[in-house]
C-alpha atoms as a PDB file:
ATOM      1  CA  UNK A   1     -22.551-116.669 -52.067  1.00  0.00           C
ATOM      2  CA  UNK A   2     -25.065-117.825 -49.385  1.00  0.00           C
ATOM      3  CA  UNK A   3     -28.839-116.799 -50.289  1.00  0.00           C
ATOM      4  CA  UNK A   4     -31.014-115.843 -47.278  1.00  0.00           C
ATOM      5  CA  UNK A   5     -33.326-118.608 -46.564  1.00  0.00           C
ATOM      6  CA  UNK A   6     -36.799-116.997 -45.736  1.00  0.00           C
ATOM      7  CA  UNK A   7     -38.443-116.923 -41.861  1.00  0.00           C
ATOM      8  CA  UNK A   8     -40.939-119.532 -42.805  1.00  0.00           C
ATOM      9  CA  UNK A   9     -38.416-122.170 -43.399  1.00  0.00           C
ATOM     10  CA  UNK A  10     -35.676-121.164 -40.642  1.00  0.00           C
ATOM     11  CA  UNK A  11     -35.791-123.649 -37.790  1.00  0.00           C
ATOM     12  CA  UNK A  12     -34.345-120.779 -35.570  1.00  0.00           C
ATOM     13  CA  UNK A  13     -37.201-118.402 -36.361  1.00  0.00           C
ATOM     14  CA  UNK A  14     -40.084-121.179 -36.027  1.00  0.00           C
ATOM     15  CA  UNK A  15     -38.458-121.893 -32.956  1.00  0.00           C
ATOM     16  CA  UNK A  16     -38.841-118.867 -32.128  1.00  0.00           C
ATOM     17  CA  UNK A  17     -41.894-117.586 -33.125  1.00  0.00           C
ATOM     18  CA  UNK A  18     -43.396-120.566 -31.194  1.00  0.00           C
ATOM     19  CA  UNK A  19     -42.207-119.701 -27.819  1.00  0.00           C
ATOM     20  CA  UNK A  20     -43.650-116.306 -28.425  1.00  0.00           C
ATOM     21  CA  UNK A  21     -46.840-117.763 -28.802  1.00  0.00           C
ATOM     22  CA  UNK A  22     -46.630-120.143 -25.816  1.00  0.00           C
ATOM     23  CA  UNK A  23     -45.282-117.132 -23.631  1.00  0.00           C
ATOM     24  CA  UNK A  24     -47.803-114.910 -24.776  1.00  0.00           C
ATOM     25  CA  UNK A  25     -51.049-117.364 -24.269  1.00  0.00           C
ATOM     26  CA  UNK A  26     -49.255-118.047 -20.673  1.00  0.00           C
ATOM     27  CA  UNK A  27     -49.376-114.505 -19.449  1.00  0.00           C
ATOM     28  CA  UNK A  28     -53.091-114.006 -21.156  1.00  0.00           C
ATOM     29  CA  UNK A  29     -53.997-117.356 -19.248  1.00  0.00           C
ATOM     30  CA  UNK A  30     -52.586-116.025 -16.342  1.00  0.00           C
ATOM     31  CA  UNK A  31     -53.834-112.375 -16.617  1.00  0.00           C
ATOM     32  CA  UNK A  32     -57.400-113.880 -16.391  1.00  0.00           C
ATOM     33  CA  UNK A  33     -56.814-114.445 -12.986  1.00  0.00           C
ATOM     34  CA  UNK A  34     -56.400-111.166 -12.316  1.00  0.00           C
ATOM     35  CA  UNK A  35     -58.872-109.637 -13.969  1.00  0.00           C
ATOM     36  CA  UNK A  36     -62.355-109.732 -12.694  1.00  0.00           C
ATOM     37  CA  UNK A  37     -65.076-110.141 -15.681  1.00  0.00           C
ATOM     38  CA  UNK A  38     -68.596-109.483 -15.607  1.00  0.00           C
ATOM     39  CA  UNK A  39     -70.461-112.110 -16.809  1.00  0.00           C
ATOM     40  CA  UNK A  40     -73.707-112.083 -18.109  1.00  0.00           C
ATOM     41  CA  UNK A  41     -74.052-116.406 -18.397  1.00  0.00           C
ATOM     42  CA  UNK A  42     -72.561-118.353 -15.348  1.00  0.00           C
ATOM     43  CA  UNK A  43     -70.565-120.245 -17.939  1.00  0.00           C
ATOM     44  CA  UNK A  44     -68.608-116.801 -19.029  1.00  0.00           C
ATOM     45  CA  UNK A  45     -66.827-117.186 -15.791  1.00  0.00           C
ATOM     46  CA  UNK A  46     -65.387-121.033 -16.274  1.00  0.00           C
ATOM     47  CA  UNK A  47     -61.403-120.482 -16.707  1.00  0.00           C
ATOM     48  CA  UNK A  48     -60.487-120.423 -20.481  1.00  0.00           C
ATOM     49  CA  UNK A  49     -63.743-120.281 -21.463  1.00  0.00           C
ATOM     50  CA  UNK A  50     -63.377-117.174 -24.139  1.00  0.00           C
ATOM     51  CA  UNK A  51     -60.380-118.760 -25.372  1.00  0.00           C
ATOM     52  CA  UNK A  52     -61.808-122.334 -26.324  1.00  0.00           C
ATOM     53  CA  UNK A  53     -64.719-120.051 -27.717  1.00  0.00           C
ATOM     54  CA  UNK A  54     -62.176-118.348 -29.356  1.00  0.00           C
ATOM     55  CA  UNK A  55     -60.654-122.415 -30.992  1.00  0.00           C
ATOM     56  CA  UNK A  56     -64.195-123.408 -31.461  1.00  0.00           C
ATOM     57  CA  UNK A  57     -65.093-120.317 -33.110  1.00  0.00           C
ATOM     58  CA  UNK A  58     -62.143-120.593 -35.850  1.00  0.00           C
ATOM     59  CA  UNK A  59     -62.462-124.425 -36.421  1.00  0.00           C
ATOM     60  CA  UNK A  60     -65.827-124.070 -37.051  1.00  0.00           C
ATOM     61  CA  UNK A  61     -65.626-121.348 -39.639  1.00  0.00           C
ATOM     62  CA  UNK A  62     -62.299-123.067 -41.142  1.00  0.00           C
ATOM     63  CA  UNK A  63     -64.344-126.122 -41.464  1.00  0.00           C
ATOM     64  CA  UNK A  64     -67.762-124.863 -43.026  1.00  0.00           C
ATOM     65  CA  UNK A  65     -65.871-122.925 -45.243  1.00  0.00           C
ATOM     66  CA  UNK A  66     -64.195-125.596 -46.450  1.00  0.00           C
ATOM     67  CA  UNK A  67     -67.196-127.768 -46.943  1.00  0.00           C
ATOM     68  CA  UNK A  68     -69.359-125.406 -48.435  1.00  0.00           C
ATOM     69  CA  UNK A  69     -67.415-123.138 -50.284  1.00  0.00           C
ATOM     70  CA  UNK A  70     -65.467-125.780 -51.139  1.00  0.00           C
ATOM     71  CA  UNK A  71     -68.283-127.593 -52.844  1.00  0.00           C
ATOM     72  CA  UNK A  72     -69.444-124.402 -54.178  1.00  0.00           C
ATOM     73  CA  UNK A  73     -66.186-123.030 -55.478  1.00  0.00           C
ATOM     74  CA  UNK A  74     -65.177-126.751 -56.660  1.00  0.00           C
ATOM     75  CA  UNK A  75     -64.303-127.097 -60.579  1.00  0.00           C
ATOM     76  CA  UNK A  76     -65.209-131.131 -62.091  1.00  0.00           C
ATOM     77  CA  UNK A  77     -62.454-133.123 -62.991  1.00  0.00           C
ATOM     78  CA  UNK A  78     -62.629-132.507 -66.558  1.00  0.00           C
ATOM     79  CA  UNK A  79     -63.400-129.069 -66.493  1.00  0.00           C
ATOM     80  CA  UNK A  80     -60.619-128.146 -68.751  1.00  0.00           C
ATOM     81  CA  UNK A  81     -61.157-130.826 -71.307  1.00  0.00           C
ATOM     82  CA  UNK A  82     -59.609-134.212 -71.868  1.00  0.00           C
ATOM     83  CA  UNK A  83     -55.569-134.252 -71.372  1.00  0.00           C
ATOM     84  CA  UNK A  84     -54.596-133.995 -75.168  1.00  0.00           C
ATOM     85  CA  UNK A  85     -51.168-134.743 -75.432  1.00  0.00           C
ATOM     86  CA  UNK A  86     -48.931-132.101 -78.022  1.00  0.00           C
END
């Protein structure tokens, strides 16, 4: 009997699911240039802009909450006692 391997660790469906994400950044990219925005900052109107505002955005947040809830949330090394052997 053949178990089902889950999505996460099919190469078919990773596969997959990144050319969905390609495709679907391509037609967003490329949907900008039809749109027309109006832009309150001249630099709202650079191509890309909202999505590398968008990376920065998340990296920055990923990273700070890593360093400071990190240090916050962090438990010492001996925190549950020496390692006492049964």
């Amino acid at each position: 009997m053949k178990t089902k391997r889950a999505f996460q660790t099919n190469g078919k469906a990773i596969k997959k699911i990144q050319v969905i994400l390609v495709l679907a950044a391509a037609l967003i990219f490329l949907a900008e240039l039809a749109v027309h925005r109006h832009a309150y900052f001249s630099i709202e109107t650079l191509m890309g802009f909202h999505g590398w505002l968008g990376l920065i955005a998340a990296l920055l947040v990923l990273l700070l909450g890593r360093m400071v809830l990190g240090r916050a949330l962090r438990r010492p090394l001996d925190y549950y006692g020496e390692g006492e052997d049964d």
